[in-house]
N, C-alpha and C. Protein backbone atom coordinates (compact mmCIF):
# COMPACT_ATOMS: atom_id res chain seq x y z
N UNK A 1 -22.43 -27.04 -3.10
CA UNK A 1 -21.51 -25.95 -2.84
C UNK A 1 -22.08 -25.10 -1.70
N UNK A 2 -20.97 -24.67 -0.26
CA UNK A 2 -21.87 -24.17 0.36
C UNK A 2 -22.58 -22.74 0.21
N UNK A 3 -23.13 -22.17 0.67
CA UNK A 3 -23.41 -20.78 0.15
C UNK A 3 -22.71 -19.75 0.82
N UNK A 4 -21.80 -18.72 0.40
CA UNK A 4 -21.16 -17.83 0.87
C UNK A 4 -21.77 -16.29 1.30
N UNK A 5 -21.64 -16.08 2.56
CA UNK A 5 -22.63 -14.43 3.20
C UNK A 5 -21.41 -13.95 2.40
N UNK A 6 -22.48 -12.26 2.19
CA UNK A 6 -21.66 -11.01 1.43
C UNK A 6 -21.56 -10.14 3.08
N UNK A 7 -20.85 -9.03 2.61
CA UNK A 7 -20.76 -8.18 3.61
C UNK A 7 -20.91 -7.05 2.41
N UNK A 8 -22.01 -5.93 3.45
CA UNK A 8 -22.31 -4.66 2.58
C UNK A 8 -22.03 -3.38 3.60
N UNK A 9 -21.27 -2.78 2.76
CA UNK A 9 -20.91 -1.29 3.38
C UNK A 9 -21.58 -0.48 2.66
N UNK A 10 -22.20 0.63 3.63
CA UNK A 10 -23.05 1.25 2.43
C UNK A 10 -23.04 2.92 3.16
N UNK A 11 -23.48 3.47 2.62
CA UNK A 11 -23.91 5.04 2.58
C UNK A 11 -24.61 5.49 1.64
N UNK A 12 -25.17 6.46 1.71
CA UNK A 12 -26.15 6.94 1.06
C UNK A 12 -25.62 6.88 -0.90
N UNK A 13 -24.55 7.43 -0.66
CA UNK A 13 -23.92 7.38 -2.33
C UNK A 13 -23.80 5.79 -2.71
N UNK A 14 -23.72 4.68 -1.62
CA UNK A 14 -23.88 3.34 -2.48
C UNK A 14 -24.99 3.20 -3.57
N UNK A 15 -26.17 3.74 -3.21
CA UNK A 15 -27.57 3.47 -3.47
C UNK A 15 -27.12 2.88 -5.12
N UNK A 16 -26.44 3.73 -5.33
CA UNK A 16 -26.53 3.73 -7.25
C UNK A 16 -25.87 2.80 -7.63
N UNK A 17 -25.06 1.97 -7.05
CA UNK A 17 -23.97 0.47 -7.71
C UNK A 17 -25.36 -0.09 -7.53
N UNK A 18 -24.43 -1.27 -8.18
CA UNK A 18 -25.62 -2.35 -8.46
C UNK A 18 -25.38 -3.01 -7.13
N UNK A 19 -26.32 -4.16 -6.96
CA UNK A 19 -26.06 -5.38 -5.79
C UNK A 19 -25.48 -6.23 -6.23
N UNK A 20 -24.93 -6.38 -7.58
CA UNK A 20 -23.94 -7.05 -7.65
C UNK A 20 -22.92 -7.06 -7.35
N UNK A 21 -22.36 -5.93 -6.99
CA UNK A 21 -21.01 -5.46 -6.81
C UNK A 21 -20.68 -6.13 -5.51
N UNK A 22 -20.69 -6.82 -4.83
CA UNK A 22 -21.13 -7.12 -3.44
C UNK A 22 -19.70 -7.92 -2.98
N UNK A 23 -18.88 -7.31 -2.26
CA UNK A 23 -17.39 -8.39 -1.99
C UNK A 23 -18.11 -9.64 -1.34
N UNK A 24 -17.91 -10.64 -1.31
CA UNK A 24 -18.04 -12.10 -0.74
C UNK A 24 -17.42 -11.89 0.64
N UNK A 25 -17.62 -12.71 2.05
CA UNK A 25 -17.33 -12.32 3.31
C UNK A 25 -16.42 -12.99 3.39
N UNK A 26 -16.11 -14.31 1.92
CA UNK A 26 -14.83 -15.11 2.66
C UNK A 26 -13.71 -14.26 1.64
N UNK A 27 -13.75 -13.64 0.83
CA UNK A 27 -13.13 -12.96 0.48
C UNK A 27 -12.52 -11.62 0.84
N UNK A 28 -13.73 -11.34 1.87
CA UNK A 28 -12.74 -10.24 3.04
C UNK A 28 -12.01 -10.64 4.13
N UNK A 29 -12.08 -12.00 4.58
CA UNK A 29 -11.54 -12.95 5.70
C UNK A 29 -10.47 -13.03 4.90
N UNK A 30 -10.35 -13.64 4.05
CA UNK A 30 -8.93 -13.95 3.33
C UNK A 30 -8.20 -12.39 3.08
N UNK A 31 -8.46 -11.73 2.66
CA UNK A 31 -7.54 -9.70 2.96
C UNK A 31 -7.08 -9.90 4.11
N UNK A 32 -8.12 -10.26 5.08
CA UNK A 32 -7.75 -9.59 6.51
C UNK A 32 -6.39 -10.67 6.68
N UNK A 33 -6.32 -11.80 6.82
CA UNK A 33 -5.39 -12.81 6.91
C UNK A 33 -4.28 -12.12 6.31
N UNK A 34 -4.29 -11.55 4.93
CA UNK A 34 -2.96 -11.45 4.07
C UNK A 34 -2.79 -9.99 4.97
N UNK A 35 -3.62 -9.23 5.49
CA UNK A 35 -3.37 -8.39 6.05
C UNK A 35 -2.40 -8.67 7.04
N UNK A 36 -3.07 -9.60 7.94
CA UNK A 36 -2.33 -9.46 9.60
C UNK A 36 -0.69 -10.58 8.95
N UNK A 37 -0.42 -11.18 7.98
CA UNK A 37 0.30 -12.10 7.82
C UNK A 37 1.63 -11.18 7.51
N UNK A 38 1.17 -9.58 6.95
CA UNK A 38 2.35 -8.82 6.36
C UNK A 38 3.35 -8.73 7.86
N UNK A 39 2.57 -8.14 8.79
CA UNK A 39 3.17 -8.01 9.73
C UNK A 39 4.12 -6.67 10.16
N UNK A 40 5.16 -6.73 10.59
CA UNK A 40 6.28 -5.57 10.55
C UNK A 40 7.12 -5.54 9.67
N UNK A 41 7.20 -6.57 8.89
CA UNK A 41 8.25 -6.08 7.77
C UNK A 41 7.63 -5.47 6.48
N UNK A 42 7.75 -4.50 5.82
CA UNK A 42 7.09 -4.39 4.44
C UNK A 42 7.16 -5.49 3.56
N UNK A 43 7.42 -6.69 3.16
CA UNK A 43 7.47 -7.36 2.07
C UNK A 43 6.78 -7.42 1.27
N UNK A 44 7.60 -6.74 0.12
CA UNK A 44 7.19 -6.27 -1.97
C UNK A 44 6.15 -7.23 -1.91
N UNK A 45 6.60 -8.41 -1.56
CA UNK A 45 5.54 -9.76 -2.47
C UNK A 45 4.14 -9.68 -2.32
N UNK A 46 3.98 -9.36 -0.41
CA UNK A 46 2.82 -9.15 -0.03
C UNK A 46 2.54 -8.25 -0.18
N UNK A 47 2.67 -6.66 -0.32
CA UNK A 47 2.27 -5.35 -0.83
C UNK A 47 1.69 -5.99 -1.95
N UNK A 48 2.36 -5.59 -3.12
CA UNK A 48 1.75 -6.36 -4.34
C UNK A 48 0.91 -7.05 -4.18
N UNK A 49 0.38 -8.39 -3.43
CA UNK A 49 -0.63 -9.42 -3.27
C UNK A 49 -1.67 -8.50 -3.26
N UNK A 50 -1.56 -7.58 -2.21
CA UNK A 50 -2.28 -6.76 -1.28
C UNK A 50 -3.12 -5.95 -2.45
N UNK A 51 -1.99 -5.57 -2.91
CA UNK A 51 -3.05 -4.70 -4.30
C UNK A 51 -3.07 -5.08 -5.47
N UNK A 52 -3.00 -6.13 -5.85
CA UNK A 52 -3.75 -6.99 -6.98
C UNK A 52 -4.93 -7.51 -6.42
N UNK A 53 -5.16 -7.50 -5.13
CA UNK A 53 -6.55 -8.00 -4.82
C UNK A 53 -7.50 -7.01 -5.01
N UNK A 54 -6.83 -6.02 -4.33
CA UNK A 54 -7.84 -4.61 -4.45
C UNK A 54 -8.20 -3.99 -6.01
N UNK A 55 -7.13 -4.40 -6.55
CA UNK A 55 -7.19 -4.12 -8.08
C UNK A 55 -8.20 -4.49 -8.61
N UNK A 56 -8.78 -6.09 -8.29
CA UNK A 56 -10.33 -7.02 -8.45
C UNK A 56 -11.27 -6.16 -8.21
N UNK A 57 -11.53 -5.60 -7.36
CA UNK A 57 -12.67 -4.78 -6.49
C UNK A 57 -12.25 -3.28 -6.44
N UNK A 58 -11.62 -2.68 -7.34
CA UNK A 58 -11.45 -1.21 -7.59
C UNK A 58 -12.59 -0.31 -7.83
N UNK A 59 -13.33 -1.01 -8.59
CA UNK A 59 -14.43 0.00 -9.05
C UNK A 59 -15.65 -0.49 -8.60
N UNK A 60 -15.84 -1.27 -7.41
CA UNK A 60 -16.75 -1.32 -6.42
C UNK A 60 -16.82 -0.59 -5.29
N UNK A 61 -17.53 0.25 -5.11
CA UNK A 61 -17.24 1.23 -3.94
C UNK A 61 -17.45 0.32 -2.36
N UNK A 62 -18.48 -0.14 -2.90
CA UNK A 62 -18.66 -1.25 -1.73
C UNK A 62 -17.35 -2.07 -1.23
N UNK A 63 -16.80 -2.90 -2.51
CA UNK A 63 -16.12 -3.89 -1.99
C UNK A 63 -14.51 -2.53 -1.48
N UNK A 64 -14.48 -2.01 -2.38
CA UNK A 64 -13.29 -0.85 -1.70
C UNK A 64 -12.89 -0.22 -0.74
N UNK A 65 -14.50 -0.14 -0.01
CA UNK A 65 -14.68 0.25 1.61
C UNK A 65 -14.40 -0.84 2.49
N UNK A 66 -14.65 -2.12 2.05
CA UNK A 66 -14.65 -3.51 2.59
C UNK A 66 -12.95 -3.95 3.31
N UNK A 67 -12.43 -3.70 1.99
CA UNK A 67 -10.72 -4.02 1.60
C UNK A 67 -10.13 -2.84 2.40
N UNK A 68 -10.33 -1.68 2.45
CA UNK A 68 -9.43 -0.21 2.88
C UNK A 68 -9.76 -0.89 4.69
N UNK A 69 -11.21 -1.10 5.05
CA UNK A 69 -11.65 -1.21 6.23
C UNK A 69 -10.52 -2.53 6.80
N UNK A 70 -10.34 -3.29 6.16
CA UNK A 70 -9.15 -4.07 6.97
C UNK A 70 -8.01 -3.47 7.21
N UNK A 71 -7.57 -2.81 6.41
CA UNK A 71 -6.15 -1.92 6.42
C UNK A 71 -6.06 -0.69 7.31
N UNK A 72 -7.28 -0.65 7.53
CA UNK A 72 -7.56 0.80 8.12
C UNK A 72 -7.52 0.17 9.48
N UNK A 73 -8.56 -0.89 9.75
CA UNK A 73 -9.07 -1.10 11.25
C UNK A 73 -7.50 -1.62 12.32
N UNK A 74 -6.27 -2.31 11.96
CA UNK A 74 -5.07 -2.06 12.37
C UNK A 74 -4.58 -0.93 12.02
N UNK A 75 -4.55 -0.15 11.51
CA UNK A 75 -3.65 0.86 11.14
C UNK A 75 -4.56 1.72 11.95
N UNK A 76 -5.68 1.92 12.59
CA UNK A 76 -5.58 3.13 13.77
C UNK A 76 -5.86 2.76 15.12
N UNK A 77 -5.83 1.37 15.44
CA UNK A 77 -6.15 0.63 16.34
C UNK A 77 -5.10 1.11 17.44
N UNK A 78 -4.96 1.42 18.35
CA UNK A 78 -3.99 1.39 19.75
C UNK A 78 -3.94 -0.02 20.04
N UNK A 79 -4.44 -1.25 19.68
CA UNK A 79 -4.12 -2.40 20.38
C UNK A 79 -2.74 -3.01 19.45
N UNK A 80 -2.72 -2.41 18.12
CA UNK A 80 -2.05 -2.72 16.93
C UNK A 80 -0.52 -2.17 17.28
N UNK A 81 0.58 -2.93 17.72
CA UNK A 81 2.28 -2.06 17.18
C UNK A 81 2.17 -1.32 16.58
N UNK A 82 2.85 -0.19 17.10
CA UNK A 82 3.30 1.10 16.49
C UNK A 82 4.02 0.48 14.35
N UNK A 83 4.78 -1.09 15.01
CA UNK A 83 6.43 -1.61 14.51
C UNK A 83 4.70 -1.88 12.61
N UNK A 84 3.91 -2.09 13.40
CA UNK A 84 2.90 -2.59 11.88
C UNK A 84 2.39 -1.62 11.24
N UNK A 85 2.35 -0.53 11.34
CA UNK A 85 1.33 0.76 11.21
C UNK A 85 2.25 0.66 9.91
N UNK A 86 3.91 1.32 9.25
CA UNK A 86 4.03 1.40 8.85
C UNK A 86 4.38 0.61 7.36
N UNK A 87 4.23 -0.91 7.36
CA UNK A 87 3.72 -1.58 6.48
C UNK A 87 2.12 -1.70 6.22
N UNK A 88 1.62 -1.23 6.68
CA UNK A 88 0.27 -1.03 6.50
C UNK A 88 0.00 0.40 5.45
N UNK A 89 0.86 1.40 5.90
CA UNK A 89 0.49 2.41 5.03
C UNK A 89 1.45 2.05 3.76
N UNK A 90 2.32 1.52 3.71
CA UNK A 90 2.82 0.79 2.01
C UNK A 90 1.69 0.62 2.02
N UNK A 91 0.91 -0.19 1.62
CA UNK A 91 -0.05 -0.92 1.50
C UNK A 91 -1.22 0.10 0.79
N UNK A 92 -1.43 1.47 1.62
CA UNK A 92 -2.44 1.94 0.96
C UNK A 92 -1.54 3.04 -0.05
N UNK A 93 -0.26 3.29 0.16
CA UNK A 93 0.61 3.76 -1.08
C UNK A 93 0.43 2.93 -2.21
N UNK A 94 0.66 1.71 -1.94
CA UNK A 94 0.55 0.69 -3.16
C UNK A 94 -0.77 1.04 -4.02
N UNK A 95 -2.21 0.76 -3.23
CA UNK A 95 -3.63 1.51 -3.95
C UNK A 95 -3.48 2.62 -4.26
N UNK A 96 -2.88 3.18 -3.80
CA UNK A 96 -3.07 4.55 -4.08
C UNK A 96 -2.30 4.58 -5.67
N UNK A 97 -1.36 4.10 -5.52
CA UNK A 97 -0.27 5.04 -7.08
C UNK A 97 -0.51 3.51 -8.18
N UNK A 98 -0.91 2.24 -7.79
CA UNK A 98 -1.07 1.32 -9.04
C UNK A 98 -2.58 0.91 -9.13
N UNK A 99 -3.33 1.45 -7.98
CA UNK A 99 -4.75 0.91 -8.21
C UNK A 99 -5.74 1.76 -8.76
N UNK A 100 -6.00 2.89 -7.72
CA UNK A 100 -6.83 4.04 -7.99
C UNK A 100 -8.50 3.43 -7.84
N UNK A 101 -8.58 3.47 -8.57
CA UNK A 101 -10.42 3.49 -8.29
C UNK A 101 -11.68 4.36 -7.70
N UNK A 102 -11.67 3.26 -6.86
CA UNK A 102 -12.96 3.90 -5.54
C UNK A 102 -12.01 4.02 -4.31
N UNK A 103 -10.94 3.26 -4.70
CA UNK A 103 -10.45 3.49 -3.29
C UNK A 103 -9.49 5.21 -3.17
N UNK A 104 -9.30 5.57 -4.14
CA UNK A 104 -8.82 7.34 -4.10
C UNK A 104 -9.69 7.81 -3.06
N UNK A 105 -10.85 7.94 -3.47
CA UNK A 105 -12.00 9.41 -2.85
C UNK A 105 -12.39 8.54 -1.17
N UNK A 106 -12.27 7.29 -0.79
CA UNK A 106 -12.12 6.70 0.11
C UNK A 106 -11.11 7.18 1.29
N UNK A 107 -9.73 6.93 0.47
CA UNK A 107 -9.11 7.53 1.45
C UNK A 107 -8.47 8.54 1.55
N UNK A 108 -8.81 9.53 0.43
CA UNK A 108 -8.44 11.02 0.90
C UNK A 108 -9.45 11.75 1.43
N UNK A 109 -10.70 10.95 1.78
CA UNK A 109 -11.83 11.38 2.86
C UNK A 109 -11.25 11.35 4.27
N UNK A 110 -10.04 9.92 4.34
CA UNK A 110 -10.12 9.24 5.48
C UNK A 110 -8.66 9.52 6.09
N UNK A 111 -7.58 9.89 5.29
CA UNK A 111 -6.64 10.07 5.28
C UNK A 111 -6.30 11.29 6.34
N UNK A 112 -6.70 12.07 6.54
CA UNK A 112 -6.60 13.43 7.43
C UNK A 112 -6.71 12.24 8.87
N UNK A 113 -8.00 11.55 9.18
CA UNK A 113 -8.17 11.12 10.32
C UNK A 113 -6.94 10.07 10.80
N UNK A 114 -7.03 9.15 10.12
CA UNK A 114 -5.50 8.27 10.71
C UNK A 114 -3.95 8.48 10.59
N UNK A 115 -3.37 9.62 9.48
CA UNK A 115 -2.94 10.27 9.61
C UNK A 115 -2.12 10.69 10.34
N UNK A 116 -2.73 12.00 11.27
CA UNK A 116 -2.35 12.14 12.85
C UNK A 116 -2.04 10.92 13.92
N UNK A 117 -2.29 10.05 14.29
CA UNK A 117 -2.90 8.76 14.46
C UNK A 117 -1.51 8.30 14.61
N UNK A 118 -1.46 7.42 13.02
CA UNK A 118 0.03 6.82 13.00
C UNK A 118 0.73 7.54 13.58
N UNK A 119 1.08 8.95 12.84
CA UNK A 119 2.31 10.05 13.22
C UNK A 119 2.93 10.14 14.75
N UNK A 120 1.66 9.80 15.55
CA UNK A 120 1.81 9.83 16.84
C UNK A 120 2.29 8.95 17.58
N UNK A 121 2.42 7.59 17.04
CA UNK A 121 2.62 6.56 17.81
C UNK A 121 4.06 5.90 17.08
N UNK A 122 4.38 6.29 15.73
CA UNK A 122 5.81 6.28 15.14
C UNK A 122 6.83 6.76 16.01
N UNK A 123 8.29 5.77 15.76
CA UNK A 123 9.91 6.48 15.97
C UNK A 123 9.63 7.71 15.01
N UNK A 124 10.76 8.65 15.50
CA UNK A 124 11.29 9.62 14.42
C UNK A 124 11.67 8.64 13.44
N UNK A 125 12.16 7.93 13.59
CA UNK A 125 12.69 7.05 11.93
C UNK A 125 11.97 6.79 11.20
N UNK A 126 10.42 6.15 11.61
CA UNK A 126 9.65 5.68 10.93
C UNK A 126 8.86 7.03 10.80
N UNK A 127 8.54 8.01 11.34
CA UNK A 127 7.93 9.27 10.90
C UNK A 127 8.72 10.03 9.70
N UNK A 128 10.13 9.84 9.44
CA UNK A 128 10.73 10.14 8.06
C UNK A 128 10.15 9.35 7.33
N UNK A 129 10.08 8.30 7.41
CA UNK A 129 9.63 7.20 6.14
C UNK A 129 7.92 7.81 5.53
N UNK A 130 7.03 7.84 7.25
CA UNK A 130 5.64 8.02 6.53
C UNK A 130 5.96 9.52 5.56
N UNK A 131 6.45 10.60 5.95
CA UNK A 131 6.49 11.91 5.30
C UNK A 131 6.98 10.86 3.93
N UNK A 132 7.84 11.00 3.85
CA UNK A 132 8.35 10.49 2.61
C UNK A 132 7.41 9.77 1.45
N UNK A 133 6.19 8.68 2.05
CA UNK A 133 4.90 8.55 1.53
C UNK A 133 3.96 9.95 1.43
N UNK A 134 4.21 10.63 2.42
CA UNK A 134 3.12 11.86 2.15
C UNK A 134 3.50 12.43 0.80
N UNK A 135 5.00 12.69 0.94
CA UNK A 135 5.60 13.68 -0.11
C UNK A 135 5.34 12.95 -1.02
N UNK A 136 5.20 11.77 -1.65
CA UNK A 136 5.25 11.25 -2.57
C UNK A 136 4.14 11.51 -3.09
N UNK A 137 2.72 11.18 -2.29
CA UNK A 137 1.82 11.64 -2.89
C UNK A 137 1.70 12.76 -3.55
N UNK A 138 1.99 13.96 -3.37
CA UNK A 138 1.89 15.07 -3.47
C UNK A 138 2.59 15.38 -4.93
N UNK A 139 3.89 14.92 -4.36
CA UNK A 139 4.68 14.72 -6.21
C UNK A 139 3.93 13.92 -7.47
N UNK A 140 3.18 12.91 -7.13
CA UNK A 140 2.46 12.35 -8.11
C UNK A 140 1.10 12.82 -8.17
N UNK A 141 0.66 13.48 -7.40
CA UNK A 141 -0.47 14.52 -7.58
C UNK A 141 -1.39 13.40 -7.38
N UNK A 142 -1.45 12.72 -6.54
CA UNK A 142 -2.59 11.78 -5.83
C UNK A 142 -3.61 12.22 -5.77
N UNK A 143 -3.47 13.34 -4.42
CA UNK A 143 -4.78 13.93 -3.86
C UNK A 143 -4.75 15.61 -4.16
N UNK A 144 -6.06 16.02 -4.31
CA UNK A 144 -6.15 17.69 -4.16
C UNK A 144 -5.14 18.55 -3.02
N UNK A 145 -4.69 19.14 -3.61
CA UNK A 145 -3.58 20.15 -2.49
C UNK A 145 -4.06 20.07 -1.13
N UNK A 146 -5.36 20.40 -1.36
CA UNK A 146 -6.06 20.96 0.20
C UNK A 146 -6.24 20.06 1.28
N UNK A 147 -6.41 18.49 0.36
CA UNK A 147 -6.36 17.47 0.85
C UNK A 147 -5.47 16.62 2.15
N UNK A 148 -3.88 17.03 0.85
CA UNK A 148 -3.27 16.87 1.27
C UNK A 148 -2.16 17.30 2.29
N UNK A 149 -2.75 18.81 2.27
CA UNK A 149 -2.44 19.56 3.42
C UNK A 149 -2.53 19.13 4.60
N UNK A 150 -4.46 18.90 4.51
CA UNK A 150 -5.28 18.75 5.71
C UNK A 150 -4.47 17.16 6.24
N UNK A 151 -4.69 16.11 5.59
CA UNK A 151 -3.29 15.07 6.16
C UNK A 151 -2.16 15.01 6.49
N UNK A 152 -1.59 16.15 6.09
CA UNK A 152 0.12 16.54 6.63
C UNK A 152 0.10 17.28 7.63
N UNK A 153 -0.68 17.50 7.97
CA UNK A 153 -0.86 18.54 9.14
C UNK A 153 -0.08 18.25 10.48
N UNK A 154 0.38 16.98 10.90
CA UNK A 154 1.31 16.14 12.38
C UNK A 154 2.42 16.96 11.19
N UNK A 155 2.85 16.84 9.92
CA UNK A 155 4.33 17.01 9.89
C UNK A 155 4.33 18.76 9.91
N UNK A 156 3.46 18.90 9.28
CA UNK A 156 3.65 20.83 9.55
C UNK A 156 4.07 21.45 10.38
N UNK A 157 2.73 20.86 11.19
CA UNK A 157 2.73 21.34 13.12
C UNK A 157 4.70 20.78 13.21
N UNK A 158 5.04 19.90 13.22
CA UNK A 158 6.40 19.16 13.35
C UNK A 158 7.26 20.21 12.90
N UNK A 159 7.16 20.98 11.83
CA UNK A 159 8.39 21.47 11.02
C UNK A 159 7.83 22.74 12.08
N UNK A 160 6.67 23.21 11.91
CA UNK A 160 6.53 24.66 12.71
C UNK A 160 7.31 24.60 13.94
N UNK A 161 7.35 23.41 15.08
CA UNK A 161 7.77 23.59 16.42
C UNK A 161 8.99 23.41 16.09
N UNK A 162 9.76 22.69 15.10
CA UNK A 162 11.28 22.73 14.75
C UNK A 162 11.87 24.20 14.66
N UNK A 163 10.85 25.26 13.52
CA UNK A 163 11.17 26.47 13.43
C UNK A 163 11.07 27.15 14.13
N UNK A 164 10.04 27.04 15.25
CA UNK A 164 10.15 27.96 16.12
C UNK A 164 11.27 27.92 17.27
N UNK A 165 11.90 26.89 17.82
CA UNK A 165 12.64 26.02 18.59
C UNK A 165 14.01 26.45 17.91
N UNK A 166 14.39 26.62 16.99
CA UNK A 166 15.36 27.57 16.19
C UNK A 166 15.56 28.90 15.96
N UNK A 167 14.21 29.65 15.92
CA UNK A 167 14.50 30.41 15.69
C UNK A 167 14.81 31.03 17.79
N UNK A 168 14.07 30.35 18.23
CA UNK A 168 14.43 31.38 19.86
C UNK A 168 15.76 30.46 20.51
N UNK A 169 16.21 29.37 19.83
CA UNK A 169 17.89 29.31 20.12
C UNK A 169 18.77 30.35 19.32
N UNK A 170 18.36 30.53 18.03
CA UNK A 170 19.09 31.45 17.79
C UNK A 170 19.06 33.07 18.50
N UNK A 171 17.86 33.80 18.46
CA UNK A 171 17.90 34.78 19.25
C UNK A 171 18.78 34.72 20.51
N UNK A 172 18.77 33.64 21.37
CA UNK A 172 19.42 33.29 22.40
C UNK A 172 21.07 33.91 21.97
N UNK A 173 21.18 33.20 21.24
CA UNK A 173 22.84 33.14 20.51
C UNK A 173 23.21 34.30 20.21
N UNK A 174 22.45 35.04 19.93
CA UNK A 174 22.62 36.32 19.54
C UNK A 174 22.28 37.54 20.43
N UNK A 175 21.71 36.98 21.02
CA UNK A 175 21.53 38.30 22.40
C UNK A 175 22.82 37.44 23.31
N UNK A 176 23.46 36.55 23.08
CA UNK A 176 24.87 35.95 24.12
C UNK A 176 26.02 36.54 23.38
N UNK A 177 25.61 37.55 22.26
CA UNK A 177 26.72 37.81 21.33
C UNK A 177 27.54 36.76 20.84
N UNK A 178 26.98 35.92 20.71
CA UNK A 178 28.14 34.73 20.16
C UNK A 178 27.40 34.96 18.82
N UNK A 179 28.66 34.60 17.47
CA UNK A 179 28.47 34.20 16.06
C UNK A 179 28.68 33.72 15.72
N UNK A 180 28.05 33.33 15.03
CA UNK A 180 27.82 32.09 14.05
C UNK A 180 28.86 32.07 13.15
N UNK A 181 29.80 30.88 12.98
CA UNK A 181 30.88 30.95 11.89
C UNK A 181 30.04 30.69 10.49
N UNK A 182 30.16 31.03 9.28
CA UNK A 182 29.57 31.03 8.02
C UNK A 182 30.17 29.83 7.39
């Protein structure tokens, strides 16, 4: 049988798992594959795939960093379609609300940074959709408030320049004496 390399992600808080915990390297080759295979369409089947794998390696911090790091490394890449970003974040919705684990404190570390990121390189269409994942989190109480602030922050800033952009058309309207029918 041949012998299979591990791949180890580590930081100082790994120290304390065991070395057993260790994802296999052909087992992160094979993620990355189901990764790049999802493509632009969301398809259920592969979401799901996606996180029944991660489900295996939930409570490995190691292998959790391993699995998020494929999902992550297209999803903030500029070489990556805008059209993939957003089946990619299904993907960490999916961990997020049926997996949980190690991968929670993972990516509401990480979540603020790519975040902005996607937001930026989305249609307005597909920037309704990601909010719509944000909000969701929030309704299911995913992440800490503060958290999830600090990651919503592209839609805030968004709603702030909407409000402000309203409110000095309206002044406009109203120093033109025109009114507003009710």
């Amino acid at each position: 049988m041949p012998e299979t390399s591990v791949v180890e992600v580590r930081d100082s808080s790994d120290e304390s798992e065991d070395e057993d915990d260790v994802i296999e390297e052909e087992q992160i080759e094979e993620y990355q594959e189901m990764i790049d295979e999802l493509g632009n369409f969301p398809e259920k089947v592969k979401i799901n795939s996606l996180s029944m794998v991660a489900e295996d390696h939930a409570e490995s911090k190691k292998s959790a960093r391993a699995l998020y790091k494929c999902i992550r490394d297209p999803l903030v890449s500029p070489k990556v379609s805008s059209d993939r970003k957003l089946p990619l974040v299904y993907v960490i919705d999916s961990i997020l609300k049926n997996v949980k684990g190690k991968f929670l404190p993972i990516i509401e570390e990480d979540a603020k940074i790519w975040m902005p990121k996607v937001f930026d390189v989305l249609s307005d269409e597909q920037r309704v959709k990601l909010r719509k994942v944000w909000n969701i989190w929030k309704e299911f109480g995913v992440f800490k408030e503060s958290s999830w602030t600090e990651m919503g922050k592209p839609f805030l800033n968004a709603d702030s320049v909407v409000s402000t952009a309203k409110k000095v058309a309206d002044s406009k309207t109203k120093a033109a004496g025109i009114l507003k029918a009710v």
